[in-house]
C-alpha atoms as a PDB file:
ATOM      1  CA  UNK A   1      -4.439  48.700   2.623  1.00  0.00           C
ATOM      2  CA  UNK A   2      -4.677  47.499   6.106  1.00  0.00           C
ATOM      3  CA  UNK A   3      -7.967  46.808   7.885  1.00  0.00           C
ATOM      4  CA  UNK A   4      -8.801  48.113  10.966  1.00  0.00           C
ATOM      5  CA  UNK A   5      -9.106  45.224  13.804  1.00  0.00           C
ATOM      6  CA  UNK A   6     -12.901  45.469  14.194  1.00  0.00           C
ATOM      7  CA  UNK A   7     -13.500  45.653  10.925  1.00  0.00           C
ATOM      8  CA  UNK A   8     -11.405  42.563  10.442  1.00  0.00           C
ATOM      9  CA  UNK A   9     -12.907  40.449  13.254  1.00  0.00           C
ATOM     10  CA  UNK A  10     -17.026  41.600  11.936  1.00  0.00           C
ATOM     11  CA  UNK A  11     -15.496  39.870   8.849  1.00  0.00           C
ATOM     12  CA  UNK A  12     -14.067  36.368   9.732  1.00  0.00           C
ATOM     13  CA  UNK A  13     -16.366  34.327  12.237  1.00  0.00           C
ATOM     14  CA  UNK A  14     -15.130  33.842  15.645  1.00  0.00           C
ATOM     15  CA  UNK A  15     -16.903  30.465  16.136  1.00  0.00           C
ATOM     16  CA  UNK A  16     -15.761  27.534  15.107  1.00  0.00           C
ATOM     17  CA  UNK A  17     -17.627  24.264  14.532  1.00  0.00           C
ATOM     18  CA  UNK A  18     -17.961  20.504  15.565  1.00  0.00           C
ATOM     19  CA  UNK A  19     -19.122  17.188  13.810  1.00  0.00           C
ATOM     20  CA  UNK A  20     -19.305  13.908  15.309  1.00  0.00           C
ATOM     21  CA  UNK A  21     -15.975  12.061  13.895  1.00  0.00           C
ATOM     22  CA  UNK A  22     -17.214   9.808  11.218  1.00  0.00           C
ATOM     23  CA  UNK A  23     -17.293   6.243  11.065  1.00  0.00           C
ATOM     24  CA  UNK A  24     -15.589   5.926   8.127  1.00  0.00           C
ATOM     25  CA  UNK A  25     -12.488   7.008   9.680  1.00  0.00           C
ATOM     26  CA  UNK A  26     -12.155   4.374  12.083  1.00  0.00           C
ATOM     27  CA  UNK A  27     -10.173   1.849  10.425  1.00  0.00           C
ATOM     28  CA  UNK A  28      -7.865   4.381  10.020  1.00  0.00           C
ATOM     29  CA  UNK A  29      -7.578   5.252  13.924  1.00  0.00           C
ATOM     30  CA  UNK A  30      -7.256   1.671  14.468  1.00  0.00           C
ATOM     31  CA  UNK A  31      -4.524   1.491  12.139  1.00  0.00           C
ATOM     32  CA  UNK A  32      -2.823   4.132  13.584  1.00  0.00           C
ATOM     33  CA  UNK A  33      -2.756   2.617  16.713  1.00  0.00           C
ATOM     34  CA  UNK A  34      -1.941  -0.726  16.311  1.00  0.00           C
ATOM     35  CA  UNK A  35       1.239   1.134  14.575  1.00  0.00           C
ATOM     36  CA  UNK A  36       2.226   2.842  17.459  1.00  0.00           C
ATOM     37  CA  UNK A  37       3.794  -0.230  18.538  1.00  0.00           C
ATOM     38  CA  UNK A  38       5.888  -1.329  15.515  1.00  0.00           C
ATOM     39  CA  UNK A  39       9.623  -0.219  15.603  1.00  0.00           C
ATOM     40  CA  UNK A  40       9.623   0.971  12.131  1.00  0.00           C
ATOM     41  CA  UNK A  41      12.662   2.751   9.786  1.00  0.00           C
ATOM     42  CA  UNK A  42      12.631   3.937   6.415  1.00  0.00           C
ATOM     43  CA  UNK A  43      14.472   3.313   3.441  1.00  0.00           C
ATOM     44  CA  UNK A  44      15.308   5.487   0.119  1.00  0.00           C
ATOM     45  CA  UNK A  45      16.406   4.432  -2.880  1.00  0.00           C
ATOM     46  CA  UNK A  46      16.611   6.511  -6.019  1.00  0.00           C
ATOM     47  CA  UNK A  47      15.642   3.984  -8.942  1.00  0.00           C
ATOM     48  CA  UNK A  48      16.409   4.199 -12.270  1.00  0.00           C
ATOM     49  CA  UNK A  49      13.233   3.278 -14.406  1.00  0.00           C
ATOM     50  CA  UNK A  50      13.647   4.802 -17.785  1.00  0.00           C
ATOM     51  CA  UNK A  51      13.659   1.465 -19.614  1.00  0.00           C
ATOM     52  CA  UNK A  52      10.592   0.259 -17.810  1.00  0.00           C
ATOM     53  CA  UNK A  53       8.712   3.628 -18.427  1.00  0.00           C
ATOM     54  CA  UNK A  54       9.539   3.373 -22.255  1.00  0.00           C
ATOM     55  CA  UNK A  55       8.197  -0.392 -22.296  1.00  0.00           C
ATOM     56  CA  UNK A  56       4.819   0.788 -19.965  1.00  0.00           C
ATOM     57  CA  UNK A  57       4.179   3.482 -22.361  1.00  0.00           C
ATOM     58  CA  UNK A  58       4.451   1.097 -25.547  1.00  0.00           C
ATOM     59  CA  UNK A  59       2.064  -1.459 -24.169  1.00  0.00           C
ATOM     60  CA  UNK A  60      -1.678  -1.109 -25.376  1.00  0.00           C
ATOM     61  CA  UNK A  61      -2.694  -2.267 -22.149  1.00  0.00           C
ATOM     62  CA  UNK A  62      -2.823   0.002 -19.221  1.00  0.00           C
ATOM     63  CA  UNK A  63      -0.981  -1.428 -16.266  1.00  0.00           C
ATOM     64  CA  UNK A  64      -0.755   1.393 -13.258  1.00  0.00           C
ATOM     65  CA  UNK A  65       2.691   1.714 -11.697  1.00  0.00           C
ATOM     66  CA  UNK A  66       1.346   0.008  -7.886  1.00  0.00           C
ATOM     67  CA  UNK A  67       0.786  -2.828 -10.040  1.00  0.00           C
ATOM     68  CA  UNK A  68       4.344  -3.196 -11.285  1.00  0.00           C
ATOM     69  CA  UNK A  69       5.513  -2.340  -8.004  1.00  0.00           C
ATOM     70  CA  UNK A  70       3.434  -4.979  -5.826  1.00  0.00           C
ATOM     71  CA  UNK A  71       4.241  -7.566  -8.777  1.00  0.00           C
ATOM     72  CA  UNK A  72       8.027  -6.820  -8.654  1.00  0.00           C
ATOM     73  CA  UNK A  73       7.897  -6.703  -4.578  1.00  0.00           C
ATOM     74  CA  UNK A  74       5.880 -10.397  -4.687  1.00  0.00           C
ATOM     75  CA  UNK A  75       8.816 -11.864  -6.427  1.00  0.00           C
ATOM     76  CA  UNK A  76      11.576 -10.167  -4.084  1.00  0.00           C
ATOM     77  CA  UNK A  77       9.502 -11.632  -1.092  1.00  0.00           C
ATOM     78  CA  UNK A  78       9.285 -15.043  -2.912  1.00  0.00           C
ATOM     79  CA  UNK A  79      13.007 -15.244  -3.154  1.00  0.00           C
ATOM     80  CA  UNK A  80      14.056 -13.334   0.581  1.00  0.00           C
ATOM     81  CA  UNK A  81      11.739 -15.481   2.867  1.00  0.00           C
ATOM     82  CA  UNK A  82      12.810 -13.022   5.477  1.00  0.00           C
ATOM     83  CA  UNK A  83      10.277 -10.368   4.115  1.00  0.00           C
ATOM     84  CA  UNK A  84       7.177 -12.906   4.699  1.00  0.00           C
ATOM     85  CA  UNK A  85       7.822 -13.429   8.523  1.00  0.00           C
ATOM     86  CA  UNK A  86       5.241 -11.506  11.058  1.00  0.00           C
ATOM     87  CA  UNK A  87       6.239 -10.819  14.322  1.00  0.00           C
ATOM     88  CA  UNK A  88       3.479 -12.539  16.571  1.00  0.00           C
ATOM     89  CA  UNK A  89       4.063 -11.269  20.603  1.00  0.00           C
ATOM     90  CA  UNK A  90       1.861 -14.266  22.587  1.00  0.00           C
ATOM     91  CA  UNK A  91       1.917 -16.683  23.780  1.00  0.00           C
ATOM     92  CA  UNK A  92       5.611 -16.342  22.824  1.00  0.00           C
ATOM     93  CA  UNK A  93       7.593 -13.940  20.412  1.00  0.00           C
ATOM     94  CA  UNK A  94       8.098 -15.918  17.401  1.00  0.00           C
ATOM     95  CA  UNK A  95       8.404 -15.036  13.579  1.00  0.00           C
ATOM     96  CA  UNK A  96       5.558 -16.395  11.423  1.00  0.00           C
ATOM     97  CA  UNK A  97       6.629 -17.279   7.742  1.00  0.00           C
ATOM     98  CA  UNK A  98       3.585 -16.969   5.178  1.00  0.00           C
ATOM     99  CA  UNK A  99       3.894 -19.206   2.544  1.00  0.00           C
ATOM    100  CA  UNK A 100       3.147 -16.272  -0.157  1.00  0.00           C
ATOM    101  CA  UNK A 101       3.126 -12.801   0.384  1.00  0.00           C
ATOM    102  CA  UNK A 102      -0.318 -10.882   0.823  1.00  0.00           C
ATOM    103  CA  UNK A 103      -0.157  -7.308  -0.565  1.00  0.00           C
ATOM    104  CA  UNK A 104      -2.537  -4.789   1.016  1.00  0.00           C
ATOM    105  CA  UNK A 105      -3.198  -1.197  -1.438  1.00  0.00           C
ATOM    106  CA  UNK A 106      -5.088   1.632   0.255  1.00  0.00           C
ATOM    107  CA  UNK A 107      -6.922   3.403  -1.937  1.00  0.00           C
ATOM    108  CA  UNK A 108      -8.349   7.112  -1.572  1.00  0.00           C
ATOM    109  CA  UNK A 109     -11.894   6.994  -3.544  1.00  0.00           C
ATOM    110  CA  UNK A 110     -15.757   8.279  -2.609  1.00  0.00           C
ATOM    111  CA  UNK A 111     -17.779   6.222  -0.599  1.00  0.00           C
ATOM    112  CA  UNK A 112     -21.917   5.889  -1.526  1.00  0.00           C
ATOM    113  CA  UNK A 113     -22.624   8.852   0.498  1.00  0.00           C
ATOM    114  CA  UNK A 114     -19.741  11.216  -0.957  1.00  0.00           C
ATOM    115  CA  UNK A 115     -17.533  10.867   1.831  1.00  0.00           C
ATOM    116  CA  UNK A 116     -13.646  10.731   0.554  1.00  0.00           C
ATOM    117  CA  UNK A 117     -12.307   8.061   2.684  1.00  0.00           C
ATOM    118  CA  UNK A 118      -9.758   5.091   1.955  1.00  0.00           C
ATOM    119  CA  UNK A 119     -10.136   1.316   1.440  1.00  0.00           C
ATOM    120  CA  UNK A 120      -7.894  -1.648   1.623  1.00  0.00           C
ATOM    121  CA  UNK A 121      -7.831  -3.997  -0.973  1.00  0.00           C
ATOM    122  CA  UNK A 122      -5.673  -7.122  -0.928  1.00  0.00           C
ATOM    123  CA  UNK A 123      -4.003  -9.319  -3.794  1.00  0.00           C
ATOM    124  CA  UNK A 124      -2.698 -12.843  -2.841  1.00  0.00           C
ATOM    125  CA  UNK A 125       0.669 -14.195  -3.702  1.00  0.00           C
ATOM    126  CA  UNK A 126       0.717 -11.506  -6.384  1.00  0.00           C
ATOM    127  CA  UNK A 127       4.282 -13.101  -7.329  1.00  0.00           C
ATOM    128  CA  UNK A 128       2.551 -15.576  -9.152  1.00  0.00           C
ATOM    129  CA  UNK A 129      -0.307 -13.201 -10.848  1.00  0.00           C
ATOM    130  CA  UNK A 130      -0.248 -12.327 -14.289  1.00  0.00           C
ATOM    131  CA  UNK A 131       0.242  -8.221 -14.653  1.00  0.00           C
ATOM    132  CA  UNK A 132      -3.254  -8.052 -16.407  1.00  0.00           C
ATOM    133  CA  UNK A 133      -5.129  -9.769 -13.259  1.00  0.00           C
ATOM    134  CA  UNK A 134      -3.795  -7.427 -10.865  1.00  0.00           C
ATOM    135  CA  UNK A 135      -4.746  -4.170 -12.726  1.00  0.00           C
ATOM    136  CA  UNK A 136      -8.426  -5.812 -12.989  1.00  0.00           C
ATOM    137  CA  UNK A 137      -8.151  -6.184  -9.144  1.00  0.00           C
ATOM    138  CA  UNK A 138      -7.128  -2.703  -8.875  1.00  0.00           C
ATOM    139  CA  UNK A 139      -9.569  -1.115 -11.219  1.00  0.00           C
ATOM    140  CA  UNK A 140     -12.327  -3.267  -8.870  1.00  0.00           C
ATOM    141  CA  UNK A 141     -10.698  -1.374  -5.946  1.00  0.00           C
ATOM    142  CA  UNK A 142     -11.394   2.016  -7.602  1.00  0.00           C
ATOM    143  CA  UNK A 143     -14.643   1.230  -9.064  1.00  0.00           C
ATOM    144  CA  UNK A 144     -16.355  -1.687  -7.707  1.00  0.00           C
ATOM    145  CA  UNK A 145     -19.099  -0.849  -4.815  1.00  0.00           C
ATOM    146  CA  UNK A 146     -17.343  -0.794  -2.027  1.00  0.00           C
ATOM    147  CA  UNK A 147     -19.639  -3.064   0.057  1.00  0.00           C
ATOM    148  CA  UNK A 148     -17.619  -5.755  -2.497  1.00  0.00           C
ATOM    149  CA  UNK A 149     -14.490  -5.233  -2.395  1.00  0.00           C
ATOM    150  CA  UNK A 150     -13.936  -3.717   1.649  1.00  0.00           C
ATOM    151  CA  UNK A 151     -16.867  -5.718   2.770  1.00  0.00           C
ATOM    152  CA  UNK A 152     -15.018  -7.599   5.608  1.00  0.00           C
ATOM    153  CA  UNK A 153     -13.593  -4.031   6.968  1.00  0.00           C
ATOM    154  CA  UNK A 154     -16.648  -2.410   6.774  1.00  0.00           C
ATOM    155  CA  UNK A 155     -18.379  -4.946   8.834  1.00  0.00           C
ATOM    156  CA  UNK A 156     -15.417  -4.099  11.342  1.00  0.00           C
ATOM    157  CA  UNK A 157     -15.587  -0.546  11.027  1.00  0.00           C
ATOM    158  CA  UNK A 158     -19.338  -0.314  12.062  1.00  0.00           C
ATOM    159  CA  UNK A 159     -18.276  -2.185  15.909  1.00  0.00           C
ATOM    160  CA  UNK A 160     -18.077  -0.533  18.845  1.00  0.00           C
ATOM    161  CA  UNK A 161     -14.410   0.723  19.098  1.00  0.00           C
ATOM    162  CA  UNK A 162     -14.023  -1.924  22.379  1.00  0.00           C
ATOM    163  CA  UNK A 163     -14.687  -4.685  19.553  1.00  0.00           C
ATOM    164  CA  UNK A 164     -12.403  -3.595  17.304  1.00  0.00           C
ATOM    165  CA  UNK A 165      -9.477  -3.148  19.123  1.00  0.00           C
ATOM    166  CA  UNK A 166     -10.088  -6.745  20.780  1.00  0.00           C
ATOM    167  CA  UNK A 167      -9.912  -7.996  17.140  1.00  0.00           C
ATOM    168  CA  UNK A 168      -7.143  -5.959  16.023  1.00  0.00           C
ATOM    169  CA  UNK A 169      -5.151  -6.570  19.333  1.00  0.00           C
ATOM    170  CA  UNK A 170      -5.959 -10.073  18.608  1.00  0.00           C
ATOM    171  CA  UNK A 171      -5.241 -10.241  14.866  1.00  0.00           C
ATOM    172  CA  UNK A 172      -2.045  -8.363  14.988  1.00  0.00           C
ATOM    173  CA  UNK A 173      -0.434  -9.776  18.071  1.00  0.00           C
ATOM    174  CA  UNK A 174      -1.777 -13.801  18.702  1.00  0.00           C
ATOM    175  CA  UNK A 175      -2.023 -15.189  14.904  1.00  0.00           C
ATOM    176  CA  UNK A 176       0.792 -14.750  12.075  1.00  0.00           C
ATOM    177  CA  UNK A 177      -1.297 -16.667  10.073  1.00  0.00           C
ATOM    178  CA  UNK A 178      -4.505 -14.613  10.180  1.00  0.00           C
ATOM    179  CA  UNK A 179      -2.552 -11.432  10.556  1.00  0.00           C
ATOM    180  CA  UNK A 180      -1.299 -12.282   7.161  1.00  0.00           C
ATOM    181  CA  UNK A 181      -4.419 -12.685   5.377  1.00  0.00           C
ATOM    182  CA  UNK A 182      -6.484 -10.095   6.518  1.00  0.00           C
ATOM    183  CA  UNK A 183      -3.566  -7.382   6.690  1.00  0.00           C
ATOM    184  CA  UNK A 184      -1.080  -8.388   4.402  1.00  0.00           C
ATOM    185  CA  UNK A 185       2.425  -9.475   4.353  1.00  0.00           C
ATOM    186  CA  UNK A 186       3.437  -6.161   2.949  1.00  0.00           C
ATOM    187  CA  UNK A 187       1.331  -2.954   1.971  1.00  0.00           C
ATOM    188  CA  UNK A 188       1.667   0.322  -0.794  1.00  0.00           C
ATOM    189  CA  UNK A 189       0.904   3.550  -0.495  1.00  0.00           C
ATOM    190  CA  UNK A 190       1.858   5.979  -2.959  1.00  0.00           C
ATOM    191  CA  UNK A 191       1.051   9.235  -3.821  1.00  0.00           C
ATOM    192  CA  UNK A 192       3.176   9.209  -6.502  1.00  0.00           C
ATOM    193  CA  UNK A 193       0.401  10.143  -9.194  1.00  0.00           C
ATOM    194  CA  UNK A 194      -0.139  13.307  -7.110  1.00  0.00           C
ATOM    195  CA  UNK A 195       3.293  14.176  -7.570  1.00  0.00           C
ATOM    196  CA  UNK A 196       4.362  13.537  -3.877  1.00  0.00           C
ATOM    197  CA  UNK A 197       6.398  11.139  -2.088  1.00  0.00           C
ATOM    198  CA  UNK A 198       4.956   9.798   0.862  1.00  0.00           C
ATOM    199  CA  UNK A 199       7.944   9.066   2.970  1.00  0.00           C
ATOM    200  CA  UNK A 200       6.748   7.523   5.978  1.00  0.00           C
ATOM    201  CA  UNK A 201       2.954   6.226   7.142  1.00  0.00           C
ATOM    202  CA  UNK A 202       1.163   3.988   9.799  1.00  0.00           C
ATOM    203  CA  UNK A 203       3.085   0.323   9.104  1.00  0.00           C
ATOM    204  CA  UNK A 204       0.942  -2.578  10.392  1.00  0.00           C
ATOM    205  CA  UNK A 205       2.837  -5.377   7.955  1.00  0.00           C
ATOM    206  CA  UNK A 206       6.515  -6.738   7.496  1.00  0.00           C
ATOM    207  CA  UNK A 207       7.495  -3.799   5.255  1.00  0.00           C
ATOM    208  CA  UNK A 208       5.409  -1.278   3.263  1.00  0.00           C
ATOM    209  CA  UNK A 209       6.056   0.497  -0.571  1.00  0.00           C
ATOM    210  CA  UNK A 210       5.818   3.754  -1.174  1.00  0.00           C
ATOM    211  CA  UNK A 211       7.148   5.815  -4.331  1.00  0.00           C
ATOM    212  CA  UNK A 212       6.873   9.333  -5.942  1.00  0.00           C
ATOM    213  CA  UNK A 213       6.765  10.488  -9.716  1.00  0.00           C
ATOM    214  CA  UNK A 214       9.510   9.711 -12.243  1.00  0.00           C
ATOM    215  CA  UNK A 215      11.475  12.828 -13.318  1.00  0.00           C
ATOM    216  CA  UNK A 216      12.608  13.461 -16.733  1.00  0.00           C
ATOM    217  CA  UNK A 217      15.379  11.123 -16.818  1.00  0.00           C
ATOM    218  CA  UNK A 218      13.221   7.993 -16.017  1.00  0.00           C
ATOM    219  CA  UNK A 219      14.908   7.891 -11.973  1.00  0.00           C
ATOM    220  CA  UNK A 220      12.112   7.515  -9.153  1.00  0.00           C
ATOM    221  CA  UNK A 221      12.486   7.655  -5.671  1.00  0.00           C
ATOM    222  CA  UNK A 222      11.068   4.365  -4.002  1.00  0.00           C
ATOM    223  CA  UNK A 223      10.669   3.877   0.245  1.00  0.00           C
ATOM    224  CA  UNK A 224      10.422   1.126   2.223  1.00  0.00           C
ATOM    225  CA  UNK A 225       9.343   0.979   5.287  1.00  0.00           C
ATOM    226  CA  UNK A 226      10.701  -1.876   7.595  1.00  0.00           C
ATOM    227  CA  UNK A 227       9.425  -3.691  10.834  1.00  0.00           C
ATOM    228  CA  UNK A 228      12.707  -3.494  12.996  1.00  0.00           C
ATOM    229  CA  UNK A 229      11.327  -6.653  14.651  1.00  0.00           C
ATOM    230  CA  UNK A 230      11.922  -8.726  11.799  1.00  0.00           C
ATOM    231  CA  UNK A 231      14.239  -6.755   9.786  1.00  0.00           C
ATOM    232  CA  UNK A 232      17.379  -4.983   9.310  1.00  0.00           C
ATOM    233  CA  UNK A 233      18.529  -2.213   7.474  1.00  0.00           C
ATOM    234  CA  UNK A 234      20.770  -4.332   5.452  1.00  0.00           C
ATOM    235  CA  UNK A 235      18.226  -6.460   4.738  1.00  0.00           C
ATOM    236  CA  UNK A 236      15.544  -3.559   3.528  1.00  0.00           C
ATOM    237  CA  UNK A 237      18.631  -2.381   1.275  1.00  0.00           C
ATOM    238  CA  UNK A 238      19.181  -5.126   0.007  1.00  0.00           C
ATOM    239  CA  UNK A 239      15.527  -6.542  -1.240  1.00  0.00           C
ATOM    240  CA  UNK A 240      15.564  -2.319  -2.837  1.00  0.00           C
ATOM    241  CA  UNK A 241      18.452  -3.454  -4.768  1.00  0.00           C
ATOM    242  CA  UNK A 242      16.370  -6.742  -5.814  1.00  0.00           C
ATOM    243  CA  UNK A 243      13.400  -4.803  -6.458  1.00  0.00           C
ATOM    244  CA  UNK A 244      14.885  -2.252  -8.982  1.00  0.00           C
ATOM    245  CA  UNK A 245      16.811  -5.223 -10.893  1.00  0.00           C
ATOM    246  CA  UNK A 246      13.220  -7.418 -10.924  1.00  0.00           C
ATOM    247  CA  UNK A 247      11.339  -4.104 -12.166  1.00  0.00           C
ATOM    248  CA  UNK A 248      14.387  -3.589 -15.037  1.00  0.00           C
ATOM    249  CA  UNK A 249      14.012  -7.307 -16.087  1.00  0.00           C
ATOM    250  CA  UNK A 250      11.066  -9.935 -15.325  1.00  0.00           C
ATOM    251  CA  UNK A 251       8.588  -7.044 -15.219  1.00  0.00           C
ATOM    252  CA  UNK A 252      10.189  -5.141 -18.477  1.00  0.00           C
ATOM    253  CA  UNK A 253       9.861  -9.209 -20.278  1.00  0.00           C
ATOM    254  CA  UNK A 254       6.225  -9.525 -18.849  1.00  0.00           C
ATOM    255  CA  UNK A 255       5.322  -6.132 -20.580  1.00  0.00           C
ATOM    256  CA  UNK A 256       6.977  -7.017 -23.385  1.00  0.00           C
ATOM    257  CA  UNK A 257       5.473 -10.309 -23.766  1.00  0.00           C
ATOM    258  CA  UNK A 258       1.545  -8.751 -23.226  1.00  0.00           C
ATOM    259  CA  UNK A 259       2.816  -6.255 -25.786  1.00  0.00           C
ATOM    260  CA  UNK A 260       3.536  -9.430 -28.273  1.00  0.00           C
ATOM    261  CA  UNK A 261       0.310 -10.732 -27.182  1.00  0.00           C
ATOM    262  CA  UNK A 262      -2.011  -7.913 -28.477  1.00  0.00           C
ATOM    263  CA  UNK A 263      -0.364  -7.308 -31.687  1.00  0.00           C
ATOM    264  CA  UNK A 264      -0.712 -11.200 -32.180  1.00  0.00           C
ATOM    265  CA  UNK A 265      -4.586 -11.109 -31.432  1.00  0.00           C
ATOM    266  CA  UNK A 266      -4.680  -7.949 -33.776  1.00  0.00           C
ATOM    267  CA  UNK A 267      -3.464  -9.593 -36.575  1.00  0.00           C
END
């Protein structure tokens, strides 16, 4: 049965309403404009990770896919210097090389007042972390008050918006070096535990990780995201093809060997 119009519109509201746009969305207006001006492309690579999924599952300790991912990524950017060079525009275009890479996560959790809003956590030269470390550093990203882990951004995020683009302007155009450390050589962002591929977002570092769920035959599709300043297609390709081979091999051995580990201490 159809309603009558009236009847309809005494029904639904014919207001809607405002709110003041919250603070804690900020960072990610500024990230979305200091992205506006990176020449990025995507990448897609269909992965196969059945092996690596049978090993994860037969470890006792929990170790979340982002974790394998920005641990196999670290050692691809260890071995192709290419992915740890930042475009910096002033005084003079140059490429900055970092001498590690420094992985940024965002991570969708409740702040103290309720608010769901994202955070950026970092992990440093995560190439050279142990598996076990970085999940700890993730669970603290997830968990941890958020004045202790974001702390530096949230002082940011409270600035007048004139500040903050002076600082961002600043960070992300002047100073490879700084740009590194507080942004990241590379960044994640899945959604893949939602069951969703996120297949492009805002890219502020070198490159950026994204992948969705496995299917039933262990394949995942993986996306990289690529500053066209620094990088070519052939180039983003090719570190893919290194980072499916790393995740099939050192990452399978360091599971393995954390598996050993724990039956050891058992004993």
């Amino acid at each position: 049965m159809i309603m009558p119009e009236k009847q309809l519109e005494n029904m639904v509201p014919n207001k809607g309403s405002r709110r003041v746009f919250p603070r804690y969305r900020s960072t990610v207006l500024d990230i979305i404009r200091v992205s506006q001006s990176v020449p990025s492309f995507p990448l897609i690579r269909t992965m196969q990770l059945d092996e690596l999924c049978r090993v994860r599952r037969a470890c006792p300790v929990r170790i979340a896919w982002s974790a394998l991912f920005v641990k196999a990524y670290g050692i691809v950017c260890a071995q192709m210097p290419e992915l740890r060079e930042l475009y910096v525009r002033y005084p003079r275009k140059l490429l900055y090389l970092h001498p590690h890479s420094v992985a940024s996560i965002s991570v969708h959790r409740l702040d103290e007042a309720g608010n769901e809003r994202l955070i950026w956590g970092r992990w440093t030269a995560p190439e050279s972390t142990p598996l076990v470390e970085l999940q700890e550093r993730l669970d603290a990203f997830s968990n941890a008050p958020i004045e202790e882990v974001f702390g530096e951004g949230l002082w940011l995020e409270r600035k007048p918006a004139i500040f903050r683009r002076l600082v961002w302007w600043w960070v992300t155009n002047w100073t490879g070096r700084q740009h590194a450390k507080r942004m990241g050589t590379f960044s994640i962002s899945s959604v893949g535990g939602h069951g969703a591929l996120n297949l492009h977002h805002p890219l502020i570092t070198t490159s950026s990780l994204a992948f969705g769920p496995l299917n039933a035959s262990g394949s995942c599709e993986v996306v990289l995201i690529c500053d066209h300043r620094a990088l070519d297609g052939v180039l983003g390709a090719r570190a893919m093809e290194m980072l499916e081979r790393t995740l099939n091999s050192k990452i399978i051995e360091e599971l393995s060997q954390l598996e050993r580990l724990t039956a050891n201490e058992a004993a």
